[in-house]
PDB file of N, CA and C in Angstrom:
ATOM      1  N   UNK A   1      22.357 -24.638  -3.077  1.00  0.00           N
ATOM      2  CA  UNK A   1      21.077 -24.080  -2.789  1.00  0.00           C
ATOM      3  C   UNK A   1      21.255 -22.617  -2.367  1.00  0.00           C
ATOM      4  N   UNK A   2      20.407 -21.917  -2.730  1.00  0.00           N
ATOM      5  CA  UNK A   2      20.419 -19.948  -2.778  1.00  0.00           C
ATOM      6  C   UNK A   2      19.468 -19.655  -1.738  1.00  0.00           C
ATOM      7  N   UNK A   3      20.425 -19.468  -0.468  1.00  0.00           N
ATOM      8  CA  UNK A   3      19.213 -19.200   0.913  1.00  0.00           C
ATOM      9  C   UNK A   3      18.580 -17.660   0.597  1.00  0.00           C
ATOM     10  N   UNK A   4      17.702 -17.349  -0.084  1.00  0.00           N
ATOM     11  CA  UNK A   4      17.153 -16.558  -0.167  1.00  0.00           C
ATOM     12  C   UNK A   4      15.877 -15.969   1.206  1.00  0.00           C
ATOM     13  N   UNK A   5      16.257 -14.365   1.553  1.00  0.00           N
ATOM     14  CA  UNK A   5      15.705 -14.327   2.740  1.00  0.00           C
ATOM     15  C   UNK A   5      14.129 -13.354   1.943  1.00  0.00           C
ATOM     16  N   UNK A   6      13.122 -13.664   2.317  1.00  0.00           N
ATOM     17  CA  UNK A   6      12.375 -12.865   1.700  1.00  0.00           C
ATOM     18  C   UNK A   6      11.679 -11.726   2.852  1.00  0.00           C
ATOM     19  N   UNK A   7      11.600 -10.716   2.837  1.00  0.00           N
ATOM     20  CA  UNK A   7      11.779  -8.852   2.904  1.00  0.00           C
ATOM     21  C   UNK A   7      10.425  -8.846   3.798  1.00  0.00           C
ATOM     22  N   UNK A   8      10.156  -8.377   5.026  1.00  0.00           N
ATOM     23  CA  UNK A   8       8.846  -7.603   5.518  1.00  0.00           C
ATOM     24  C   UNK A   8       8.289  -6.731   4.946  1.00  0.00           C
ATOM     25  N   UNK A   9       7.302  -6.062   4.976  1.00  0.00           N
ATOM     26  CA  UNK A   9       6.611  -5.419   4.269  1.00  0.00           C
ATOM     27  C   UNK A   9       7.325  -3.738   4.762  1.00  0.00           C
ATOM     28  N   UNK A  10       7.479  -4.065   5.898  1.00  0.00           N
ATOM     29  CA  UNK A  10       8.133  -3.059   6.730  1.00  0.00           C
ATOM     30  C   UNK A  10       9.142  -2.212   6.878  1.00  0.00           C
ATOM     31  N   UNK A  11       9.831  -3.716   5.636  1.00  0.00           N
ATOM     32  CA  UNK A  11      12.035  -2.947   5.075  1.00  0.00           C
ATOM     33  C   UNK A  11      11.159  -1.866   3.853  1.00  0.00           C
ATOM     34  N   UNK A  12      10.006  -2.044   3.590  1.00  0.00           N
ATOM     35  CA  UNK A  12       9.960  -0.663   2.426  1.00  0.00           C
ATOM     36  C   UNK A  12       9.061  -0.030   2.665  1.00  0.00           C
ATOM     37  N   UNK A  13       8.525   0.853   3.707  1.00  0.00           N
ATOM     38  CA  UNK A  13       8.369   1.341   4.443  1.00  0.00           C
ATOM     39  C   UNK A  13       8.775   2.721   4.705  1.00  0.00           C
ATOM     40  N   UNK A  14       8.649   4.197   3.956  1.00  0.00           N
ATOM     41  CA  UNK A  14       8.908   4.989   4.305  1.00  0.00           C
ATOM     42  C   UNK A  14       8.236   6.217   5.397  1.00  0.00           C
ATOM     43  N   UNK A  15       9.146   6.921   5.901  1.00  0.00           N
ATOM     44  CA  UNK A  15       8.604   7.915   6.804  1.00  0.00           C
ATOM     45  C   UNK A  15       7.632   9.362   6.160  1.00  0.00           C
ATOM     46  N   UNK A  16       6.123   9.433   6.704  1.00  0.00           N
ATOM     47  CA  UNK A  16       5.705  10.603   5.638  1.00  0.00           C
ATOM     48  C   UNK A  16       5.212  11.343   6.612  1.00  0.00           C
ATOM     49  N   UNK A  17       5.324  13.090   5.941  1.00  0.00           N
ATOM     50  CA  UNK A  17       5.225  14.073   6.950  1.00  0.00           C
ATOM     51  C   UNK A  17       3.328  14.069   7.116  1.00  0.00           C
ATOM     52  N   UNK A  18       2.746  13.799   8.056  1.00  0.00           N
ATOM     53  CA  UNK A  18       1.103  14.166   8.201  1.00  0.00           C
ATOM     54  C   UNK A  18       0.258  14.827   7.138  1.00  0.00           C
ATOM     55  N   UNK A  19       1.247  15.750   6.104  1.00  0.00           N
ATOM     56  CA  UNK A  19       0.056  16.257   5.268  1.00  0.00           C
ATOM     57  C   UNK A  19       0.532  15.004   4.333  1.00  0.00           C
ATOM     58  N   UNK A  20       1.462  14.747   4.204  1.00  0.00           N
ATOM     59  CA  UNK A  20       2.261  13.539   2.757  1.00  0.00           C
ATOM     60  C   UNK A  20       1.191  12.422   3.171  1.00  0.00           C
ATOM     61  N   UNK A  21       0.859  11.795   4.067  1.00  0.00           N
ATOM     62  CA  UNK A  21       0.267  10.664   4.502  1.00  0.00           C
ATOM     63  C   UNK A  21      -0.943  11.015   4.318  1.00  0.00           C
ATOM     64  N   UNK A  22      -1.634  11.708   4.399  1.00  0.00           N
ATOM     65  CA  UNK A  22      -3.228  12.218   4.549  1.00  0.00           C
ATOM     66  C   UNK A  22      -3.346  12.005   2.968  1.00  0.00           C
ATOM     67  N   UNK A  23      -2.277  12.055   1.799  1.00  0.00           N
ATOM     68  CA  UNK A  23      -2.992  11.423   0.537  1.00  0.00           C
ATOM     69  C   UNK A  23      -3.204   9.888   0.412  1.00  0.00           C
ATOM     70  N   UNK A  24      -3.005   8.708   1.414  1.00  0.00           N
ATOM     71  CA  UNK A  24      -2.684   7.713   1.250  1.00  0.00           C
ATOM     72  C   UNK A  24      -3.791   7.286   2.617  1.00  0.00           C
ATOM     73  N   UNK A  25      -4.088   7.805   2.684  1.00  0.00           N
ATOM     74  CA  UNK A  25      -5.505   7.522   3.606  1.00  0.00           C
ATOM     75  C   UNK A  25      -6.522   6.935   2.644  1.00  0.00           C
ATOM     76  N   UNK A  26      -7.485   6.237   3.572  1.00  0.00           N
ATOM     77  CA  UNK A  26      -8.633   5.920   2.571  1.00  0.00           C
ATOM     78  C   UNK A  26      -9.675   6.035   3.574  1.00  0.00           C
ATOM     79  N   UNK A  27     -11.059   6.771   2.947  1.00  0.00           N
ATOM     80  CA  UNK A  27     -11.781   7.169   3.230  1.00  0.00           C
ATOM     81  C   UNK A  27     -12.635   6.568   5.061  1.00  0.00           C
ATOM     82  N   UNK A  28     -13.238   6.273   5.640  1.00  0.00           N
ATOM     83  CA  UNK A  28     -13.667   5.286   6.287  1.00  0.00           C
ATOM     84  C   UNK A  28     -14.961   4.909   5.524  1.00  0.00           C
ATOM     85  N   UNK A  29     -15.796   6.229   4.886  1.00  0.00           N
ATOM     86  CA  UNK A  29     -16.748   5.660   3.809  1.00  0.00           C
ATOM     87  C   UNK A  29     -16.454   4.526   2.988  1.00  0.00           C
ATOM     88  N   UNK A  30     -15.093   4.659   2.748  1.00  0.00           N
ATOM     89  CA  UNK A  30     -14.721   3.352   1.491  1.00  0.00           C
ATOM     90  C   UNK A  30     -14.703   1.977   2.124  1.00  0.00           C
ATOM     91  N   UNK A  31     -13.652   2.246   3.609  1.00  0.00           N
ATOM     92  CA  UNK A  31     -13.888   1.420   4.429  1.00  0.00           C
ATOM     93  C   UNK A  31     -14.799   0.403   4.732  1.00  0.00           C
ATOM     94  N   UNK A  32     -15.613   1.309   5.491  1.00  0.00           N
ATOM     95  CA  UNK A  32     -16.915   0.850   6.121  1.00  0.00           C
ATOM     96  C   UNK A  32     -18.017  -0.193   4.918  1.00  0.00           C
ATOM     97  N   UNK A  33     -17.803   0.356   3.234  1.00  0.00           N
ATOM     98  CA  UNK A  33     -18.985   0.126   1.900  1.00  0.00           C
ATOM     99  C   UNK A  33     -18.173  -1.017   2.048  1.00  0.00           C
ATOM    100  N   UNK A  34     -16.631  -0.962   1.478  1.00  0.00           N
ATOM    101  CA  UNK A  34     -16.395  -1.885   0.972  1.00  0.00           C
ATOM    102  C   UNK A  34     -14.678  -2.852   1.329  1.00  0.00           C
ATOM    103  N   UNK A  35     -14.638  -2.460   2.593  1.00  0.00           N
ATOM    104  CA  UNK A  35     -13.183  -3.092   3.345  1.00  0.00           C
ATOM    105  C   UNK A  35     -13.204  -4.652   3.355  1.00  0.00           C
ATOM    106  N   UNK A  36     -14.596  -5.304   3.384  1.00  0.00           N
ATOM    107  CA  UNK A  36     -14.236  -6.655   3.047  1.00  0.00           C
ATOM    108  C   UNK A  36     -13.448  -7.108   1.461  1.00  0.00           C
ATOM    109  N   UNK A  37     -13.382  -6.195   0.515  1.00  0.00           N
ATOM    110  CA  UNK A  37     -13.193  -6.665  -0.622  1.00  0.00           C
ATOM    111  C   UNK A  37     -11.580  -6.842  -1.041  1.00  0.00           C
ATOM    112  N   UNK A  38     -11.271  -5.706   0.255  1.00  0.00           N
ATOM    113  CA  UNK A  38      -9.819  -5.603  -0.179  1.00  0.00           C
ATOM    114  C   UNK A  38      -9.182  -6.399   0.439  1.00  0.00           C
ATOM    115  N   UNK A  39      -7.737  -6.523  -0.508  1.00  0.00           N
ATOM    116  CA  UNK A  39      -6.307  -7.265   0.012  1.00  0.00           C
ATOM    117  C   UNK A  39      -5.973  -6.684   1.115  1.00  0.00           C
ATOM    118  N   UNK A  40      -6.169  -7.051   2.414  1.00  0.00           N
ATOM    119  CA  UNK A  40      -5.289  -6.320   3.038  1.00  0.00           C
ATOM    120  C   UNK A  40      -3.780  -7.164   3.642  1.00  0.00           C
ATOM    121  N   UNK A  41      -3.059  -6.353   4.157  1.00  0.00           N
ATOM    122  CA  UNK A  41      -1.714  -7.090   4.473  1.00  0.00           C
ATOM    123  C   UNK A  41      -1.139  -5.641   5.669  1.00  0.00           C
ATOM    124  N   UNK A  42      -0.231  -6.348   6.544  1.00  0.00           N
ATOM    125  CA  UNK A  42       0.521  -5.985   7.589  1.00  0.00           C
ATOM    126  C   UNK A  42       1.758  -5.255   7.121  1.00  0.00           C
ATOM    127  N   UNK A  43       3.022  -4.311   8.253  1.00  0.00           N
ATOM    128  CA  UNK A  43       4.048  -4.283   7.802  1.00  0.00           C
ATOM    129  C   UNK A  43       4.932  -5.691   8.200  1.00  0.00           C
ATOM    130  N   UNK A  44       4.258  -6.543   9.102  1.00  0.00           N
ATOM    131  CA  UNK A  44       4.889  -7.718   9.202  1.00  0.00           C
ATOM    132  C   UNK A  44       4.967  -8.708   8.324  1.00  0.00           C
ATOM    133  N   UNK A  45       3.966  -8.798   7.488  1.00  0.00           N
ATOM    134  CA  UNK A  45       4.029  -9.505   6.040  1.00  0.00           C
ATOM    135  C   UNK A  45       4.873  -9.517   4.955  1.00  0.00           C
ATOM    136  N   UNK A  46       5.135 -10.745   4.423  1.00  0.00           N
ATOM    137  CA  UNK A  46       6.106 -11.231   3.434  1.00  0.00           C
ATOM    138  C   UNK A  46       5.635 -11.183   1.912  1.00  0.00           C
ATOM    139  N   UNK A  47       4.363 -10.461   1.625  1.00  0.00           N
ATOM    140  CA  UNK A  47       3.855 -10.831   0.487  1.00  0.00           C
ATOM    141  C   UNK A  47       2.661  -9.632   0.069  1.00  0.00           C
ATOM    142  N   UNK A  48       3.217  -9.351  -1.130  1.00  0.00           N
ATOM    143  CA  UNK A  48       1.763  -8.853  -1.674  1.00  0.00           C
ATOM    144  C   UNK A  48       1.991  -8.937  -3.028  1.00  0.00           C
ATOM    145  N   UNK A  49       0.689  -9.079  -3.934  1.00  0.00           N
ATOM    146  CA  UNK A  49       0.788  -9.139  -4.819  1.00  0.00           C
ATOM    147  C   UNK A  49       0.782  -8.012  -6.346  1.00  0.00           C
ATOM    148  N   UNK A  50      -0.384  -8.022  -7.307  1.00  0.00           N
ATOM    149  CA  UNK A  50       0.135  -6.848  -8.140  1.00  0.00           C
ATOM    150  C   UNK A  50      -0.857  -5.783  -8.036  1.00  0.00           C
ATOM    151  N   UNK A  51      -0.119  -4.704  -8.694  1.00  0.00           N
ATOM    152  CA  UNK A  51      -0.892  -3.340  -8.471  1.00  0.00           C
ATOM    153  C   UNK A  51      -1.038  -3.084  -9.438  1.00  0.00           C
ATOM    154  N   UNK A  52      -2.360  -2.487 -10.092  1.00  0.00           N
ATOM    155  CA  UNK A  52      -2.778  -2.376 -11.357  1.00  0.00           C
ATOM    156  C   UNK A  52      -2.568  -0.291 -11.691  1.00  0.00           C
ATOM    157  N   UNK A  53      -3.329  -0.296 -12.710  1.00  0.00           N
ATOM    158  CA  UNK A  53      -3.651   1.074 -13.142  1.00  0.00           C
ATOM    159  C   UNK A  53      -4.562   2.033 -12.187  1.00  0.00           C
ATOM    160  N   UNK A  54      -5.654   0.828 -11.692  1.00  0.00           N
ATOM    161  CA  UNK A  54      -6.552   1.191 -11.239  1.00  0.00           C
ATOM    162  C   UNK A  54      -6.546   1.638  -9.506  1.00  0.00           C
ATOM    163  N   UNK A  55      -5.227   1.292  -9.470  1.00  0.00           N
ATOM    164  CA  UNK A  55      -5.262   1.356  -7.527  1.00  0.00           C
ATOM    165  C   UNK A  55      -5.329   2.912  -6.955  1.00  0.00           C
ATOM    166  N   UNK A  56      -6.332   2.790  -5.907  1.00  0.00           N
ATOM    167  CA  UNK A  56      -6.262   4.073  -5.139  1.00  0.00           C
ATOM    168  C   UNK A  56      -8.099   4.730  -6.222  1.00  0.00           C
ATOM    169  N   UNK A  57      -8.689   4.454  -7.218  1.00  0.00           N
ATOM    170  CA  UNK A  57      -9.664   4.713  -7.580  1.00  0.00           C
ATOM    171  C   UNK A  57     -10.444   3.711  -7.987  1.00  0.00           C
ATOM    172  N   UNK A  58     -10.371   2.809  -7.939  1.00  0.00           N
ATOM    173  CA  UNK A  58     -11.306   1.376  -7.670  1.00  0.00           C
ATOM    174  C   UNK A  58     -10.901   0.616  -6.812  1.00  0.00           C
ATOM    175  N   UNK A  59     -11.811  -0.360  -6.262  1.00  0.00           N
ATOM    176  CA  UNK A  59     -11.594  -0.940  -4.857  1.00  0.00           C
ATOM    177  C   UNK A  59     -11.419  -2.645  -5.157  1.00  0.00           C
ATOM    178  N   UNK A  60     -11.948  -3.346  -5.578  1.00  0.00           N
ATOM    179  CA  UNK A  60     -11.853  -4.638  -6.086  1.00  0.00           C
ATOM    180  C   UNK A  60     -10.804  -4.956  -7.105  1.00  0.00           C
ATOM    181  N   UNK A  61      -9.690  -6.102  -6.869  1.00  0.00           N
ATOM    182  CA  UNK A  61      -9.058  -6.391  -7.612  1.00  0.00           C
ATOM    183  C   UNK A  61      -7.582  -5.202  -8.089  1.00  0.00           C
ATOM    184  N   UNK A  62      -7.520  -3.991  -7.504  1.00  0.00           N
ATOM    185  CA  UNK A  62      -6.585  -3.411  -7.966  1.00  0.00           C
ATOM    186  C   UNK A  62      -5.650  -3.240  -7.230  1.00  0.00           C
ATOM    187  N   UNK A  63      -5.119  -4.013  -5.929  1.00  0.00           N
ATOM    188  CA  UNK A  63      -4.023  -4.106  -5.207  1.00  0.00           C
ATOM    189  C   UNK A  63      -4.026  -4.197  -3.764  1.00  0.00           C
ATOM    190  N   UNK A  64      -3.114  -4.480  -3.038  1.00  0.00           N
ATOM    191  CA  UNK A  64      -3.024  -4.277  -1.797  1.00  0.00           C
ATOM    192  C   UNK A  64      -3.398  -2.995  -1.164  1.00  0.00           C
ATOM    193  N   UNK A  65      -3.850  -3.034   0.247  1.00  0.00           N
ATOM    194  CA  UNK A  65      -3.741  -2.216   1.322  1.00  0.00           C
ATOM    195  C   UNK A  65      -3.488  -2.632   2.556  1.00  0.00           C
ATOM    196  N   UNK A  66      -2.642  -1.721   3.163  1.00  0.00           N
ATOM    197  CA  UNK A  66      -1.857  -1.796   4.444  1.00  0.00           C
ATOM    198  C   UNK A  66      -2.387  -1.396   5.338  1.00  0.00           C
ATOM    199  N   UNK A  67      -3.350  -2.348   6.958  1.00  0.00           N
ATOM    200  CA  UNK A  67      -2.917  -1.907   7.926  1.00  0.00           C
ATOM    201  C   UNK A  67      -2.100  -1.987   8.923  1.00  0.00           C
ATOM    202  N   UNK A  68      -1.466  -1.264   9.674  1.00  0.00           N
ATOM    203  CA  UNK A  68      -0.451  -0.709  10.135  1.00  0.00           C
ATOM    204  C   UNK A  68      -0.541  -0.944  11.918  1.00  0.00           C
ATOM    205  N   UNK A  69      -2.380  -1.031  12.249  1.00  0.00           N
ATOM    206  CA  UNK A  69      -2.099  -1.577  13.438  1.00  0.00           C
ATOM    207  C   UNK A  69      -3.495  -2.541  13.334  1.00  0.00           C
ATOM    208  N   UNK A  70      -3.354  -3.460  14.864  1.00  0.00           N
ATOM    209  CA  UNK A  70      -4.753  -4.554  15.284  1.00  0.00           C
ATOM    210  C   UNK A  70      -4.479  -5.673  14.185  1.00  0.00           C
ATOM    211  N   UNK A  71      -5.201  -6.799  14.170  1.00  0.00           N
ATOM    212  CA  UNK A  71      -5.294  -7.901  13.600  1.00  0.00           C
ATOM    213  C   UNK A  71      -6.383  -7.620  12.237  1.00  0.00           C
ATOM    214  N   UNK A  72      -5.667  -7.857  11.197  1.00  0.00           N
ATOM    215  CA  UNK A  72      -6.529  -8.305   9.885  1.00  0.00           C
ATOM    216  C   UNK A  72      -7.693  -9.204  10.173  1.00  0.00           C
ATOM    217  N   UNK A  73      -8.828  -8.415  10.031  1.00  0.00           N
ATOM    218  CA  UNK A  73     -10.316  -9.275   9.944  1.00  0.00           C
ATOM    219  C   UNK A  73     -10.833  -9.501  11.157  1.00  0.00           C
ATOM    220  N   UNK A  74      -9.706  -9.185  12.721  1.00  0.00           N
ATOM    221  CA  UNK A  74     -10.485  -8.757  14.050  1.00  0.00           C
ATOM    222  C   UNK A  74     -10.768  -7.129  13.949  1.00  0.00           C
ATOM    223  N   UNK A  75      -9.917  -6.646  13.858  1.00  0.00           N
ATOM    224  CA  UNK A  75      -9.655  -5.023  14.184  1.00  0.00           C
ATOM    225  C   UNK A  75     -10.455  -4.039  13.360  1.00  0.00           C
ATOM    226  N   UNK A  76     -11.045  -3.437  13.477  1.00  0.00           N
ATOM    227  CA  UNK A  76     -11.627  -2.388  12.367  1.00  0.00           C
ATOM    228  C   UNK A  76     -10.682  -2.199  11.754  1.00  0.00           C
ATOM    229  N   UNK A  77     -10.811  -1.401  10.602  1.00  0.00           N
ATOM    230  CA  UNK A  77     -10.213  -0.529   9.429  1.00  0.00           C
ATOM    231  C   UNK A  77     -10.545   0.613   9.799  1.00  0.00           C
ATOM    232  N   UNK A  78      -9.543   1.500  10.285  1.00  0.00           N
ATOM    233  CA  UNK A  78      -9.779   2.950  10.175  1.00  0.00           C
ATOM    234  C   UNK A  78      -8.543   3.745   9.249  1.00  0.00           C
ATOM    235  N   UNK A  79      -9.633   4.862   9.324  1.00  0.00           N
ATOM    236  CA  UNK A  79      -8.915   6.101   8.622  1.00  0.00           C
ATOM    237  C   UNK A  79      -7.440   6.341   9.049  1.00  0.00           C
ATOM    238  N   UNK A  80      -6.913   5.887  10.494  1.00  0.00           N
ATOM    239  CA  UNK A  80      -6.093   6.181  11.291  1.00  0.00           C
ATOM    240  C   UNK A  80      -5.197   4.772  11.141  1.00  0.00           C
ATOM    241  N   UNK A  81      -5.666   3.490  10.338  1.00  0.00           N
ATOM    242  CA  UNK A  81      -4.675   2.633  11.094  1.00  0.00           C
ATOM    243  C   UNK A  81      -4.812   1.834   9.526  1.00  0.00           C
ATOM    244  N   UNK A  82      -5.405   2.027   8.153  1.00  0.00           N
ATOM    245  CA  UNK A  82      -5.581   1.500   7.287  1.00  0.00           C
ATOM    246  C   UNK A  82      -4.971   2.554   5.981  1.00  0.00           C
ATOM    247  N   UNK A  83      -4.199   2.468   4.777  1.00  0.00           N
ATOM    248  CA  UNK A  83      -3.702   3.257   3.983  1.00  0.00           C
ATOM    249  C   UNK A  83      -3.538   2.536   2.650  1.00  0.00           C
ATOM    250  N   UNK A  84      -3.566   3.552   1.682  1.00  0.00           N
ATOM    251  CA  UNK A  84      -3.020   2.672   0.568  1.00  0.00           C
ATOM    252  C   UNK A  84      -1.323   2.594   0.321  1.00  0.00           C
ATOM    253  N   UNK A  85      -0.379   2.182  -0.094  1.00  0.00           N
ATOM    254  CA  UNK A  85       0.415   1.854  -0.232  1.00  0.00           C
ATOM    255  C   UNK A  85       0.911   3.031  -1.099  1.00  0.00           C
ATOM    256  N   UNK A  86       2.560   3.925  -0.800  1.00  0.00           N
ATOM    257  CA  UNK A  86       2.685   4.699  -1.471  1.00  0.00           C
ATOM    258  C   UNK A  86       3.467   4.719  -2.704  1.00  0.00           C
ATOM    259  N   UNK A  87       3.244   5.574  -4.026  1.00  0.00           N
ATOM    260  CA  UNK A  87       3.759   5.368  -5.180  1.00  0.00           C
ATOM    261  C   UNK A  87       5.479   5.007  -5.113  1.00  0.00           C
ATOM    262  N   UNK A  88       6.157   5.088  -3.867  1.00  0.00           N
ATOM    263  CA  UNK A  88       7.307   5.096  -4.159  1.00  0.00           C
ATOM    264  C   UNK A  88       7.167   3.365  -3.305  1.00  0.00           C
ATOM    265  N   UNK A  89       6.869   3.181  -2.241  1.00  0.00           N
ATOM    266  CA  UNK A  89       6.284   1.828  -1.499  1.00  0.00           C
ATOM    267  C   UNK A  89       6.292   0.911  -2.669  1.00  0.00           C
ATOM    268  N   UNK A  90       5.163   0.875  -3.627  1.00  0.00           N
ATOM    269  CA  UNK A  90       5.062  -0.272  -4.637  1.00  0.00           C
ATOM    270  C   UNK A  90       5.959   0.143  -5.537  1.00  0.00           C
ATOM    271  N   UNK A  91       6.773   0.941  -5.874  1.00  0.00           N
ATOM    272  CA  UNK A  91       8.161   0.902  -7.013  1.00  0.00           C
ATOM    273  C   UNK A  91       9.121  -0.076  -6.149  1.00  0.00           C
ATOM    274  N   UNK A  92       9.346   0.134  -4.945  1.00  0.00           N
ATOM    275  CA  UNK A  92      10.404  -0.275  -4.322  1.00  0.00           C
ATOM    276  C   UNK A  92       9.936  -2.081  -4.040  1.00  0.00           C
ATOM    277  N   UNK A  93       8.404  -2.335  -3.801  1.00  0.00           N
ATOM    278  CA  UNK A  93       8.234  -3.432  -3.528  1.00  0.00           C
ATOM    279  C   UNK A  93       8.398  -4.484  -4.846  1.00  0.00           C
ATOM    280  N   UNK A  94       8.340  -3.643  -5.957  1.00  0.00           N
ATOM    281  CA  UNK A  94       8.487  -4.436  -7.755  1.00  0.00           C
ATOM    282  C   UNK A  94      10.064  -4.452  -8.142  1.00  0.00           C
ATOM    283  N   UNK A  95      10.459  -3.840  -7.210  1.00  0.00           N
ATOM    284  CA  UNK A  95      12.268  -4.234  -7.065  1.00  0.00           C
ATOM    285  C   UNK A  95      13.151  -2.813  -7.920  1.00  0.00           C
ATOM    286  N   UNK A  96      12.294  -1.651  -7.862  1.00  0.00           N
ATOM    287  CA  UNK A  96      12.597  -0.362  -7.901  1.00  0.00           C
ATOM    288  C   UNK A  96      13.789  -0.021  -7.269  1.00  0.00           C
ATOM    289  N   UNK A  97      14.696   0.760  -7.278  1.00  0.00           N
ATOM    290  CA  UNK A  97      15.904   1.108  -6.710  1.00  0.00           C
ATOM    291  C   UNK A  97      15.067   1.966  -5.356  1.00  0.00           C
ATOM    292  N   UNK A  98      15.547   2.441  -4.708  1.00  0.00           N
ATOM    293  CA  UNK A  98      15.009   3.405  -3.743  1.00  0.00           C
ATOM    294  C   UNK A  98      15.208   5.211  -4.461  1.00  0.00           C
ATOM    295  N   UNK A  99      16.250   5.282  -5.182  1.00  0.00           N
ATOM    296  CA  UNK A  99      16.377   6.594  -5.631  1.00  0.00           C
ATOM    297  C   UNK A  99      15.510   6.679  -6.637  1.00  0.00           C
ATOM    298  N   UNK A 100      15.108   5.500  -7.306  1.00  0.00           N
ATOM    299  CA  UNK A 100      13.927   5.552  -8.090  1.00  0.00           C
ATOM    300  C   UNK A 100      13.167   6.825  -8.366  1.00  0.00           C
ATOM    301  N   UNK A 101      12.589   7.365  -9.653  1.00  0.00           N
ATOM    302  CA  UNK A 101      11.800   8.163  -9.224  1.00  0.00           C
ATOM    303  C   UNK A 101      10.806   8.684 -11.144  1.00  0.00           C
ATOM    304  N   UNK A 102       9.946   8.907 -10.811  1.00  0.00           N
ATOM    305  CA  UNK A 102       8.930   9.433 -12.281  1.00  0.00           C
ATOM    306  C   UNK A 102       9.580  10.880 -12.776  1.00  0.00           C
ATOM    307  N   UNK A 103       8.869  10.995 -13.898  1.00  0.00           N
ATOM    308  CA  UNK A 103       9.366  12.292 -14.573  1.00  0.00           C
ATOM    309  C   UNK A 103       7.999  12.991 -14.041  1.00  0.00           C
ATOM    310  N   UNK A 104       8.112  13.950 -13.660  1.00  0.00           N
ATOM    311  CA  UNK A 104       7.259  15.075 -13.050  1.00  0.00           C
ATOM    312  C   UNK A 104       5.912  14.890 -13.969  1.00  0.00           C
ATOM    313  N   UNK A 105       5.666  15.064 -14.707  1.00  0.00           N
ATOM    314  CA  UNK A 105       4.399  15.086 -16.160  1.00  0.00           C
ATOM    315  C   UNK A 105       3.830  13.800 -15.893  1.00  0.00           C
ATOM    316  N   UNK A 106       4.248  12.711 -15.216  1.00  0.00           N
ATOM    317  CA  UNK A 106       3.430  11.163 -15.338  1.00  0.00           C
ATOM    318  C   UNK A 106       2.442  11.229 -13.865  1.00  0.00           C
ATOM    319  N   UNK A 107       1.010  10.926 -14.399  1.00  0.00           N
ATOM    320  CA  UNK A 107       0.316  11.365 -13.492  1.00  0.00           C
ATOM    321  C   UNK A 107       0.321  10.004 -12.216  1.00  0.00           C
ATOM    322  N   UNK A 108      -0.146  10.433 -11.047  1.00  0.00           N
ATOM    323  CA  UNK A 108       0.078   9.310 -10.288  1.00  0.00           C
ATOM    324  C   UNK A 108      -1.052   7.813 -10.965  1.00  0.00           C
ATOM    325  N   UNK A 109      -1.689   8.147 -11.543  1.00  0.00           N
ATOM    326  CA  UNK A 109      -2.348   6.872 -12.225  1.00  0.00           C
ATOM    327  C   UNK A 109      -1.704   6.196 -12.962  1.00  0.00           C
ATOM    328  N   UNK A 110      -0.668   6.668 -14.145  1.00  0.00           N
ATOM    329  CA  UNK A 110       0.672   6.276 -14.631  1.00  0.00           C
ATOM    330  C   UNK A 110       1.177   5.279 -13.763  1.00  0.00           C
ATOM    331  N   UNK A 111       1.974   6.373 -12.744  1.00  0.00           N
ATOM    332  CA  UNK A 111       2.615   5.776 -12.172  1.00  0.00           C
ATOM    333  C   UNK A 111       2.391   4.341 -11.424  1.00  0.00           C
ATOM    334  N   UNK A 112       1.411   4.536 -10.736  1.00  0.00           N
ATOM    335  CA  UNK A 112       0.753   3.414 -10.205  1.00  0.00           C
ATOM    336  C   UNK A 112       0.638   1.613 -11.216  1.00  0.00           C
TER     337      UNK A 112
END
């Protein structure tokens, strides 16, 4: 039997400088319209599922989002404690190397 340990959300997890993070924010407008719709998940979590074309410009059905602090479905969603997941985050979570990386010309919708 293959004791397989499965990964926090948290081992992929990188550090981003305040302006790097401010693209991975999501609105509180988006929030506030439509935060019930989304996946959300913890960095303590073992699981998320797939990320489409569409993530980061449609809200239903196109992937996870991470908050980072308070309890899922007690805690508000804020601008400050709710994000989308970053292009290098979901390479690494689909079993991407970490040095991983796009050719400059592929737009982040590509990528995504």
């Amino acid at each position: 039997m293959v004791n397989t340990v499965v990964r926090q959300i948290k081992e992929f997890m990188e550090s981003l400088s305040d302006a790097k993070a401010a693209n991975y924010q999501i609105s509180q407008k988006i929030l506030n319209k439509h935060g019930y719709v989304h996946d959300v998940v913890t960095p303590l979590d073992h699981r998320t599922c797939c990320f489409t074309k569409g993530y980061t410009h449609y809200v239903k059905g196109t992937g996870y989002i991470l908050q980072t602090l308070g309890v899922v479905g007690k805690d508000p969603m804020t601008i400050k404690n709710t994000w989308y997941f970053t292009l290098c985050k979901v390479a690494n979570l689909m079993g991407f190397p970490a040095e991983f990386s796009f050719s400059d010309i592929t737009s982040n919708r590509q990528q995504y």
